[in-house]
N, C-alpha and C. Protein backbone atom coordinates (compact mmCIF):
# COMPACT_ATOMS: atom_id res chain seq x y z
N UNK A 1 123.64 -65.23 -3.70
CA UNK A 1 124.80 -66.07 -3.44
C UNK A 1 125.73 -65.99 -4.66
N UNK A 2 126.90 -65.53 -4.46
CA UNK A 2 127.91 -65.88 -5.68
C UNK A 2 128.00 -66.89 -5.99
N UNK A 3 128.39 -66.54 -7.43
CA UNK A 3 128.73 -68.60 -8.14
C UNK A 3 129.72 -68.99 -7.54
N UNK A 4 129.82 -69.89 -7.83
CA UNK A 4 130.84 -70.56 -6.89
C UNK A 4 131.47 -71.67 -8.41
N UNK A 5 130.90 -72.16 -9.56
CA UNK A 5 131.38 -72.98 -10.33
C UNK A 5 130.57 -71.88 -12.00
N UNK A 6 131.14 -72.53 -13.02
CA UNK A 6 130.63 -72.17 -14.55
C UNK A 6 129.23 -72.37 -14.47
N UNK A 7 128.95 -73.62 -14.12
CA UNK A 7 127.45 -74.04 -14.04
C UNK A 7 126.08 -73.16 -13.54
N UNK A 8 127.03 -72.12 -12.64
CA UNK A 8 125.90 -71.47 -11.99
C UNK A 8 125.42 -70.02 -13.00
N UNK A 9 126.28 -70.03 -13.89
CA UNK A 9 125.64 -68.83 -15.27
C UNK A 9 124.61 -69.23 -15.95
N UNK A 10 124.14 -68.19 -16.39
CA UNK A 10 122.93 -68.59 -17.45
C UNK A 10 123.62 -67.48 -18.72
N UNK A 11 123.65 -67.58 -19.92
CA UNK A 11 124.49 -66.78 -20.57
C UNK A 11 122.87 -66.62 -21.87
N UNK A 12 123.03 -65.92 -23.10
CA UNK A 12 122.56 -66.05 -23.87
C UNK A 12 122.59 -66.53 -25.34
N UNK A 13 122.55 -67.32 -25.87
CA UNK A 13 122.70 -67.97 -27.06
C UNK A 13 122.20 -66.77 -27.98
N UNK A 14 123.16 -67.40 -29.50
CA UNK A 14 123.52 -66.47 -30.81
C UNK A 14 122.07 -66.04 -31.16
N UNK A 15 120.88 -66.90 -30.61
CA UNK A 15 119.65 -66.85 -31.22
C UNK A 15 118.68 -65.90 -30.23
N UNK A 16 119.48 -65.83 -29.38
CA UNK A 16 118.51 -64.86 -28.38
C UNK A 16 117.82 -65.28 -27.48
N UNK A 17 118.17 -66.61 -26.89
CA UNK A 17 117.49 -67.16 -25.78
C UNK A 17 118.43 -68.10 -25.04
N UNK A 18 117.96 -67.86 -23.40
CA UNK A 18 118.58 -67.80 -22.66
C UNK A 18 119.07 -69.47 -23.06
N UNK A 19 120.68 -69.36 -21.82
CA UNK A 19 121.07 -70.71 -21.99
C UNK A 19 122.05 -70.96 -20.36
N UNK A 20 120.87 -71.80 -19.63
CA UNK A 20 121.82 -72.01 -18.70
C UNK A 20 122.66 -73.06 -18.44
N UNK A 21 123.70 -72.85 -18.25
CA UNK A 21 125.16 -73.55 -18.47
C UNK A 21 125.17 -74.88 -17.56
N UNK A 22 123.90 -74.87 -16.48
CA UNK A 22 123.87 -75.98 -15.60
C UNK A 22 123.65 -77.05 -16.74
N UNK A 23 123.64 -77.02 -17.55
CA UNK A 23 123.01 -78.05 -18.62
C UNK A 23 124.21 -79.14 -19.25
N UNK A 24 125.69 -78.38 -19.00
CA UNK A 24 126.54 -78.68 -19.78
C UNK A 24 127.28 -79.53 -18.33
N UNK A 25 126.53 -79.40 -17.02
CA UNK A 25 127.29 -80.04 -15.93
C UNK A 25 127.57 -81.85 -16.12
N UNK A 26 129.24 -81.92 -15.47
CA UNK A 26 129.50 -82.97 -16.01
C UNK A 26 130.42 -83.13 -16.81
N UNK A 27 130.41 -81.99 -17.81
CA UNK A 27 131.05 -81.96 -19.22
C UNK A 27 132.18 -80.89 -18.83
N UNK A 28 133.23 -81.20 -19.88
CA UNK A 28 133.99 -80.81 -19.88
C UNK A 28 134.08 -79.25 -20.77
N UNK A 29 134.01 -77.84 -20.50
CA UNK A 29 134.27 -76.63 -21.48
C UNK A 29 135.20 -75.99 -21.97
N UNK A 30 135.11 -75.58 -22.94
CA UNK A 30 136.05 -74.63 -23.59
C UNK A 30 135.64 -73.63 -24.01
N UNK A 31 135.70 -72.09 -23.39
CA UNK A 31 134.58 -71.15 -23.08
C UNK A 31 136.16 -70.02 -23.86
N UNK A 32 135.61 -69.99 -25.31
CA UNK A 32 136.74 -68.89 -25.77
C UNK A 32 135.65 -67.49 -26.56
N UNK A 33 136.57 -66.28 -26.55
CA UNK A 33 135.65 -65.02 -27.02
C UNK A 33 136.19 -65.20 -28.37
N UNK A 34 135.38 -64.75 -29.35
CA UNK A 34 135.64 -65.29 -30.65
C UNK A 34 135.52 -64.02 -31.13
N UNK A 35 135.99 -63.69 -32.57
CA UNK A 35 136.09 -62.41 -33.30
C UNK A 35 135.76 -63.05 -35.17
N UNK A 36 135.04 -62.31 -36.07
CA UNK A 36 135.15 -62.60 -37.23
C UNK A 36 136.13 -62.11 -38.14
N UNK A 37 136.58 -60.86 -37.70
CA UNK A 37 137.48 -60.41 -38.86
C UNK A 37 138.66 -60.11 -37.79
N UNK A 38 139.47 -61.28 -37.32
CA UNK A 38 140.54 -60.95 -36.76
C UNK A 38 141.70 -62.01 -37.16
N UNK A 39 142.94 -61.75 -36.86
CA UNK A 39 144.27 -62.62 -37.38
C UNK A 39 144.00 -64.09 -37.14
N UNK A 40 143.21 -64.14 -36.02
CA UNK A 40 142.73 -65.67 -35.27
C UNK A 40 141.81 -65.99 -35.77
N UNK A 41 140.90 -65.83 -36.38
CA UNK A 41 139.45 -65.99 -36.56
C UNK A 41 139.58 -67.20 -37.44
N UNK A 42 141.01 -67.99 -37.91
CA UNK A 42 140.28 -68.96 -38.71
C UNK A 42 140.92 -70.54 -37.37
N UNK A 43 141.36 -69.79 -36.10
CA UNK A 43 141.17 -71.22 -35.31
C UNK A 43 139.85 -71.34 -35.13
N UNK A 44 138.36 -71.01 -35.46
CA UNK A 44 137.56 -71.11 -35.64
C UNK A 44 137.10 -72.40 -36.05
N UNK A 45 138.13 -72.88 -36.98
CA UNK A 45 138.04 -74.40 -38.11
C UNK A 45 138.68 -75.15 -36.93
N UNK A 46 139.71 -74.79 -36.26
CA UNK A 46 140.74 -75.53 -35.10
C UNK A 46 139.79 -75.78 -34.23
N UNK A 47 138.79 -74.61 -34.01
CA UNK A 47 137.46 -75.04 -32.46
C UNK A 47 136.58 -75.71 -32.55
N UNK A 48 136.32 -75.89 -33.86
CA UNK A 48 135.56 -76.36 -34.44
C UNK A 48 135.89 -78.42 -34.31
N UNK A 49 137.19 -78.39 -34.78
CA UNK A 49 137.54 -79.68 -35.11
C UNK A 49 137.52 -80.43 -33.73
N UNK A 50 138.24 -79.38 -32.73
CA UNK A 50 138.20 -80.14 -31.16
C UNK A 50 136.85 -80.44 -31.21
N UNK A 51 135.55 -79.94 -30.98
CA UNK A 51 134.42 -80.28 -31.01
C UNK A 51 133.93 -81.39 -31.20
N UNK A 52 134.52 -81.55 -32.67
CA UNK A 52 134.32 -82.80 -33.69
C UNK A 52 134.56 -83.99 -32.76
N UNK A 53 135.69 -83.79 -32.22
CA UNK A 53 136.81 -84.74 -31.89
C UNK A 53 136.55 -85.19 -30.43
N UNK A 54 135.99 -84.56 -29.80
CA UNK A 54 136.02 -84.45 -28.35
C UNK A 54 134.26 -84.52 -27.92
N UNK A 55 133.63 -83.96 -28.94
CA UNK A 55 132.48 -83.83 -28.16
C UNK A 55 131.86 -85.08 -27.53
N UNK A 56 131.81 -86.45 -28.06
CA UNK A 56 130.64 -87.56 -27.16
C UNK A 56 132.03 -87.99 -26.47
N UNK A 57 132.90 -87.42 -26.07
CA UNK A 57 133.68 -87.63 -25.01
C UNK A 57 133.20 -86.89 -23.53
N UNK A 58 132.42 -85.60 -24.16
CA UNK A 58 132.11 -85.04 -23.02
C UNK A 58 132.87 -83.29 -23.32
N UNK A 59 133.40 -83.15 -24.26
CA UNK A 59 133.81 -81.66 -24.50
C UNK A 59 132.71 -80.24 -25.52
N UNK A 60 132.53 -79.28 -24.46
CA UNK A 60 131.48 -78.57 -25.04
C UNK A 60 132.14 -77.55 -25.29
N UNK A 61 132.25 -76.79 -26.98
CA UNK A 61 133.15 -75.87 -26.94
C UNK A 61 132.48 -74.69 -27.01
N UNK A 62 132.39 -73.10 -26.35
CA UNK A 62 130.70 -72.56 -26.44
C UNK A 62 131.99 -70.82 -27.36
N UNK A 63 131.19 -70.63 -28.14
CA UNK A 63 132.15 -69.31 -28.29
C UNK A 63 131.41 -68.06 -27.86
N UNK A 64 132.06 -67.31 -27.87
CA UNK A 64 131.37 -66.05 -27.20
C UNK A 64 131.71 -64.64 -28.09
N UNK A 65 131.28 -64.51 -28.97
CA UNK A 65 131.35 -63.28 -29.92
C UNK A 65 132.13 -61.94 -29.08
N UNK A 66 132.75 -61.09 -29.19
CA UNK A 66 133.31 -59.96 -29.06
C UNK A 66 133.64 -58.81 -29.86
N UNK A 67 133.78 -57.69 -29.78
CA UNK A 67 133.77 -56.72 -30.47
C UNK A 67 135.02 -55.72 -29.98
N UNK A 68 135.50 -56.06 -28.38
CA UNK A 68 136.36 -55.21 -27.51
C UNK A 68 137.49 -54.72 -28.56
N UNK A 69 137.93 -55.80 -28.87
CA UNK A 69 139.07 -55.88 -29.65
C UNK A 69 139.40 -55.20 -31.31
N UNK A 70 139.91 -53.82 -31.42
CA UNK A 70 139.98 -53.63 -32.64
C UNK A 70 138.59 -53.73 -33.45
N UNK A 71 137.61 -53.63 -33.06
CA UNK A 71 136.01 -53.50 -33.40
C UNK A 71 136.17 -55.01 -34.62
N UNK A 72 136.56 -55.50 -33.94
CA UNK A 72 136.51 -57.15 -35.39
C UNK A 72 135.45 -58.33 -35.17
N UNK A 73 134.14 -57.83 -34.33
CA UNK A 73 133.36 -58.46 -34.92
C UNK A 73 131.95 -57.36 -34.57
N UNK A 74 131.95 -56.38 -35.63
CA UNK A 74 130.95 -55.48 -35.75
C UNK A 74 129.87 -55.91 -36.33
N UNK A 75 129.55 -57.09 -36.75
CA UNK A 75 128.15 -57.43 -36.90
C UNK A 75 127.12 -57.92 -36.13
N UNK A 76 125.79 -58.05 -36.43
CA UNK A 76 124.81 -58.46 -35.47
C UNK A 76 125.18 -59.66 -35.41
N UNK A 77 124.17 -60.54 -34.11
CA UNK A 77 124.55 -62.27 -33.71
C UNK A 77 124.56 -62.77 -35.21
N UNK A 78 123.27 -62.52 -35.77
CA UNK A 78 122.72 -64.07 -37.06
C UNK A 78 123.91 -63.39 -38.19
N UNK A 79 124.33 -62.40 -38.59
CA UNK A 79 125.39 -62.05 -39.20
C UNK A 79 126.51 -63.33 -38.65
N UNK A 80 127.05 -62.62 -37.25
CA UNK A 80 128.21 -63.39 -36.83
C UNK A 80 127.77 -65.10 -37.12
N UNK A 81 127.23 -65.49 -36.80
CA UNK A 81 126.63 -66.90 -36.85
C UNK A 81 126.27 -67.81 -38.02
N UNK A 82 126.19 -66.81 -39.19
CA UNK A 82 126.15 -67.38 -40.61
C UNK A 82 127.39 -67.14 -40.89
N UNK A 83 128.06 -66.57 -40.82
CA UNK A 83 129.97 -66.06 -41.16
C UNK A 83 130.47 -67.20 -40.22
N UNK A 84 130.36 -67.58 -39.11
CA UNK A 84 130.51 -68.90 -38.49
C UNK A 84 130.82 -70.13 -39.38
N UNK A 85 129.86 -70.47 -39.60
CA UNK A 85 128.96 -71.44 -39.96
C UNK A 85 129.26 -71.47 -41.68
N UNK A 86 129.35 -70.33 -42.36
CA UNK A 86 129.51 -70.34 -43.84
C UNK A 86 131.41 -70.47 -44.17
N UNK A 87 131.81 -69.94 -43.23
CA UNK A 87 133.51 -69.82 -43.65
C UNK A 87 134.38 -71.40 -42.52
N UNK A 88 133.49 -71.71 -41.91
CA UNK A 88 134.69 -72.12 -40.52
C UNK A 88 133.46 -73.74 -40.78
N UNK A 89 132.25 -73.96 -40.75
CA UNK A 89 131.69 -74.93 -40.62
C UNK A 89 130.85 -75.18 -39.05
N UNK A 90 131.02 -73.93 -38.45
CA UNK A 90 131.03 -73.89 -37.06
C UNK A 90 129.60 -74.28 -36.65
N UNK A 91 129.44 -75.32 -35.57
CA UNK A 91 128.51 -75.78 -35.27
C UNK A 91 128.37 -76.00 -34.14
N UNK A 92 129.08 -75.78 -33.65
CA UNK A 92 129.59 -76.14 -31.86
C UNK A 92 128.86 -74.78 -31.65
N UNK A 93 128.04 -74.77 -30.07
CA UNK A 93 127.46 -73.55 -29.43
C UNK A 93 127.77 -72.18 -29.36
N UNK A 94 127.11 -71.50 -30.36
CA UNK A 94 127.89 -70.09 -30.36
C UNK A 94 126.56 -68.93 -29.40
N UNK A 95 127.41 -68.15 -28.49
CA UNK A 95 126.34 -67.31 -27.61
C UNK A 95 126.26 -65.96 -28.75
N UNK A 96 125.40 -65.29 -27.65
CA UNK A 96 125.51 -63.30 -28.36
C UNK A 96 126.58 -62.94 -27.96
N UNK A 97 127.01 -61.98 -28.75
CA UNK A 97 127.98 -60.74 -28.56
C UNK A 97 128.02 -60.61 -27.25
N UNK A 98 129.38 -60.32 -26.28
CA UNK A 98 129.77 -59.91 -25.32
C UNK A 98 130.26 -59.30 -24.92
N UNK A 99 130.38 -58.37 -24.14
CA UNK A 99 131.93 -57.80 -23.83
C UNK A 99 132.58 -58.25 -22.47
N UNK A 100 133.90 -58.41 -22.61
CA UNK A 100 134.79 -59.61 -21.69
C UNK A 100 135.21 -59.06 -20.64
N UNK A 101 135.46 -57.43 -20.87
CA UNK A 101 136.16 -56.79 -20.07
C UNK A 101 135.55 -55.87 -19.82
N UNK A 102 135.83 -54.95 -18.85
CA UNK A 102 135.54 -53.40 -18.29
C UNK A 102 134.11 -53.71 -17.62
N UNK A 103 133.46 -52.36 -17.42
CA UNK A 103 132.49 -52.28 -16.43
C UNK A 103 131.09 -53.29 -17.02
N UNK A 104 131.30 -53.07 -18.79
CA UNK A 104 129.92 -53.98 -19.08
C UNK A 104 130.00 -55.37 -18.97
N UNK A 105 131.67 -56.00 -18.67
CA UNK A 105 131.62 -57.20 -18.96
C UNK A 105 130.43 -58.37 -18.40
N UNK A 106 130.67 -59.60 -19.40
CA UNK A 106 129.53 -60.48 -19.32
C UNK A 106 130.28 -61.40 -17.88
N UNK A 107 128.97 -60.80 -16.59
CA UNK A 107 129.54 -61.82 -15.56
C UNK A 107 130.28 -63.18 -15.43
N UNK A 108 130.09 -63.79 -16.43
CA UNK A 108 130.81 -64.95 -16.76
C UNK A 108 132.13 -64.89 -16.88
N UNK A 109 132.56 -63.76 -18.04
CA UNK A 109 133.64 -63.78 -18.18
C UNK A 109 134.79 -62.74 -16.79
N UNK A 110 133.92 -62.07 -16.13
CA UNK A 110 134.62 -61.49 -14.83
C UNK A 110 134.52 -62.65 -14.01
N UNK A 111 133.96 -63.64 -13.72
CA UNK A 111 134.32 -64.67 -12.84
C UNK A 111 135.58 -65.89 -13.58
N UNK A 112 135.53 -66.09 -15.18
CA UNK A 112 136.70 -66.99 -15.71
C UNK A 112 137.99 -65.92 -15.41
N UNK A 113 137.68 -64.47 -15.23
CA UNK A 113 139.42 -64.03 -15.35
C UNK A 113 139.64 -64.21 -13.90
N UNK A 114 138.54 -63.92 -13.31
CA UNK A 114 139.13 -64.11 -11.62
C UNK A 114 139.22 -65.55 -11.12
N UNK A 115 139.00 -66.60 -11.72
CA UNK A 115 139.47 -68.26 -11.52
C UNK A 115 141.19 -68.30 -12.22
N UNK A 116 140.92 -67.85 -13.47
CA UNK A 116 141.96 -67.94 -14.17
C UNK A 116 143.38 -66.72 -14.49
N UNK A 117 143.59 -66.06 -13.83
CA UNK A 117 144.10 -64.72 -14.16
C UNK A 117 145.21 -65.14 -15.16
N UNK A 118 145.23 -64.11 -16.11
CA UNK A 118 146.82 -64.21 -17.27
C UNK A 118 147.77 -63.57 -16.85
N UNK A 119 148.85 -63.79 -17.38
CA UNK A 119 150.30 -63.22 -16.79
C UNK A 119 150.12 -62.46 -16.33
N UNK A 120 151.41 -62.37 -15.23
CA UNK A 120 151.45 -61.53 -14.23
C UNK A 120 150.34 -61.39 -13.00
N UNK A 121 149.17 -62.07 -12.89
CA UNK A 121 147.91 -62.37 -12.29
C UNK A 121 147.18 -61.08 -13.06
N UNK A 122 147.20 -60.51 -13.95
CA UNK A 122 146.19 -59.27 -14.45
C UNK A 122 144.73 -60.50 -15.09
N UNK A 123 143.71 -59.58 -14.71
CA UNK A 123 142.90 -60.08 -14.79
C UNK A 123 142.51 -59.76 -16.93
N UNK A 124 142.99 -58.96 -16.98
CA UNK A 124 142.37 -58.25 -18.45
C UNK A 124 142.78 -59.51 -19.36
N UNK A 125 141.48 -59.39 -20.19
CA UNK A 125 141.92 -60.69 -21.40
C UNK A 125 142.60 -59.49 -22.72
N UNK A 126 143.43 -60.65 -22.99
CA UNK A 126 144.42 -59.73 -23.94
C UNK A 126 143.85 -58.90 -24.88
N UNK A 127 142.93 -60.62 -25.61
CA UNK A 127 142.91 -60.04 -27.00
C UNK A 127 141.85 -61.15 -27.81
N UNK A 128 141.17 -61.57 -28.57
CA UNK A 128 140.12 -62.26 -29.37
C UNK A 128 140.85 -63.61 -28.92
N UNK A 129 140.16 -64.40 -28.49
CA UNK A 129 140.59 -65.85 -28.66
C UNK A 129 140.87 -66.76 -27.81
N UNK A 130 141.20 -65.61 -26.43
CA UNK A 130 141.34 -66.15 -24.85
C UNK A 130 140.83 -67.37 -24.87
N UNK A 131 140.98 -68.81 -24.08
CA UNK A 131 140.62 -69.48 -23.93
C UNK A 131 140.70 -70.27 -22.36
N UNK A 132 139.51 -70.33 -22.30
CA UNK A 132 139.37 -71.19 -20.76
C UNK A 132 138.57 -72.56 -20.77
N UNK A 133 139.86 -73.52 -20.22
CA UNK A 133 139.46 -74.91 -19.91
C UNK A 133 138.90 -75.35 -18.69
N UNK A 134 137.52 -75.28 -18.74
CA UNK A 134 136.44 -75.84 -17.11
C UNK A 134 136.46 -77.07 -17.29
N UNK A 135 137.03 -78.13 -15.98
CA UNK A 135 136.77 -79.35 -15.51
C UNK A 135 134.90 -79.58 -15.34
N UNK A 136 134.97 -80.87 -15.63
CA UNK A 136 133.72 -81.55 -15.20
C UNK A 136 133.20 -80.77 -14.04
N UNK A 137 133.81 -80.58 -13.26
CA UNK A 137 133.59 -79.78 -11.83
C UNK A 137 132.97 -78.21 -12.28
N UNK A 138 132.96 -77.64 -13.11
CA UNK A 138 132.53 -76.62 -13.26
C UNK A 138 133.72 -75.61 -12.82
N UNK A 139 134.89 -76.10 -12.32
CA UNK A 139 135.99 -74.92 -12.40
C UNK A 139 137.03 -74.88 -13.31
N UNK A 140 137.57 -73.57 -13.10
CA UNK A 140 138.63 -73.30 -14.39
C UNK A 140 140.23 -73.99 -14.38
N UNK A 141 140.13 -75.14 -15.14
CA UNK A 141 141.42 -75.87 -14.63
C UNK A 141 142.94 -74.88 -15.41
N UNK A 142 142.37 -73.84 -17.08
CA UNK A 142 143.32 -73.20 -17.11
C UNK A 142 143.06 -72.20 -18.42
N UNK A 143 143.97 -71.32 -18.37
CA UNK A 143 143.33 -70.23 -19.46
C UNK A 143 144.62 -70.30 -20.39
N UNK A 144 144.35 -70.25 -21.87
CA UNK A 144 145.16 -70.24 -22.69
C UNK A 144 145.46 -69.23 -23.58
N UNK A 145 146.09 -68.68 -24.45
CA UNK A 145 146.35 -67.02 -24.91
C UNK A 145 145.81 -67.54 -26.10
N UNK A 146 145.80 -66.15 -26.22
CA UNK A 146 145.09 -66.08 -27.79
C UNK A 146 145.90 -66.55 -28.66
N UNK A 147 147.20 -66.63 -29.04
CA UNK A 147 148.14 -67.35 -29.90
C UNK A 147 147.94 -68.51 -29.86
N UNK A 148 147.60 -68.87 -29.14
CA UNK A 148 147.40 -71.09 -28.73
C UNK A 148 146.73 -71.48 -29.54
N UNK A 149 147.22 -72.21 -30.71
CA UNK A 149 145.81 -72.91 -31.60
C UNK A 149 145.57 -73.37 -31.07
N UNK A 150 144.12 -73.77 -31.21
CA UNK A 150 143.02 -74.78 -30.32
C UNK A 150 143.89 -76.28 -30.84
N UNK A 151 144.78 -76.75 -31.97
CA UNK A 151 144.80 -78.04 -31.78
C UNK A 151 146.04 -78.19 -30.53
N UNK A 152 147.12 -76.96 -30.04
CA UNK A 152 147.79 -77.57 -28.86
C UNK A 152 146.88 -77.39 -27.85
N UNK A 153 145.61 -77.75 -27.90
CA UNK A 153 144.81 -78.07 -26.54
C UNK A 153 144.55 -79.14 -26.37
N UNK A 154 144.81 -80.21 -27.24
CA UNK A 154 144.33 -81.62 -27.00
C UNK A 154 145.05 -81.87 -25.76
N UNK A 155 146.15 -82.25 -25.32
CA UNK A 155 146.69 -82.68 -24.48
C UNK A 155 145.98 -82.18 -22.83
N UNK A 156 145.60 -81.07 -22.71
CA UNK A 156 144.84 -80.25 -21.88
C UNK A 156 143.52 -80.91 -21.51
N UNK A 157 143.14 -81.11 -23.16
CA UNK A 157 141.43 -81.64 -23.29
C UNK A 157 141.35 -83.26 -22.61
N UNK A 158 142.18 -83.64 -23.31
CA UNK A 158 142.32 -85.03 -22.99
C UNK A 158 142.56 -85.22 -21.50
N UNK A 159 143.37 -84.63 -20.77
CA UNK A 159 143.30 -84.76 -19.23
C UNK A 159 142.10 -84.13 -18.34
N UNK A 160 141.60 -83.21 -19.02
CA UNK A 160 140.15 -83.17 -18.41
C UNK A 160 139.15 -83.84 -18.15
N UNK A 161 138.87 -84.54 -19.54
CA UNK A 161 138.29 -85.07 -20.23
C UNK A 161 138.17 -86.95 -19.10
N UNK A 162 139.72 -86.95 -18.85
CA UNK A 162 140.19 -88.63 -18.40
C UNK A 162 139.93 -89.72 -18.58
């Protein structure tokens, strides 16, 4: 049966074990592909802070490592995850390495571009940083570009959130 909502993925965490997303049902997500050595990499502190800010509201922010892009995050998970964690403070749910796009992409992220498509309806995510806002409901209420600091998402968060 196809998914039909976020909830129905099981994805894998930075540590190597599985993580299924039915867990986060209820809650509100912010499901962005993250990069370490890229122009964006320090809204990292910005994803971080929504977290801060939002989480016992009900906001789960999960990042998703990538490499597609300009090879800018060529290290292994516990690499990426201490560079996290040592430069940004990052503590909010970080998965394994993914790829977002093309034939290997991580099913997850071929079902957020096909809820959410970016300009022009193309399904392709641009570039490190994509961001998608899932309602309590487990669907994609909207996808945001990689330029968007995470703090003009409050307004977004906050109506999800209600």
């Amino acid at each position: 049966m196809p998914p039909t909502t976020v909830f129905d993925f099981t994805v894998t965490a930075i540590d190597g074990t599985p993580l299924a997303l039915r867990q986060y049902q209820g809650q509100v997500l912010l499901i962005v592909n993250t990069a370490s050595a890229c122009g964006f990499t320090p809204q990292l502190g910005g994803l971080e802070g929504l977290w801060r800010q939002y989480r016992e509201r009900g906001l789960v922010v999960l990042g998703f490592p990538c490499n597609q892009f300009g090879g800018q995050d060529p290290g292994a998970n516990g690499e990426i995850a201490q560079f996290c964690e040592r430069n940004y403070g990052v503590d909010f749910p970080m998965m394994a390495k993914v790829d977002v796009q093309g034939s290997d992409a991580s099913p997850l992220f071929a079902w957020l571009t096909a809820q959410a498509p970016g300009v022009l309806g193309t399904r392709r995510i641009k570039w490190n940083f994509t961001k998608f806002l899932v309602g309590r409901d487990g669907q994609v209420l909207r996808r945001f570009a990689p330029a968007t600091r995470p703090e003009r998402l409050a307004a977004a968060i906050e109506r999800a959130l209600g």
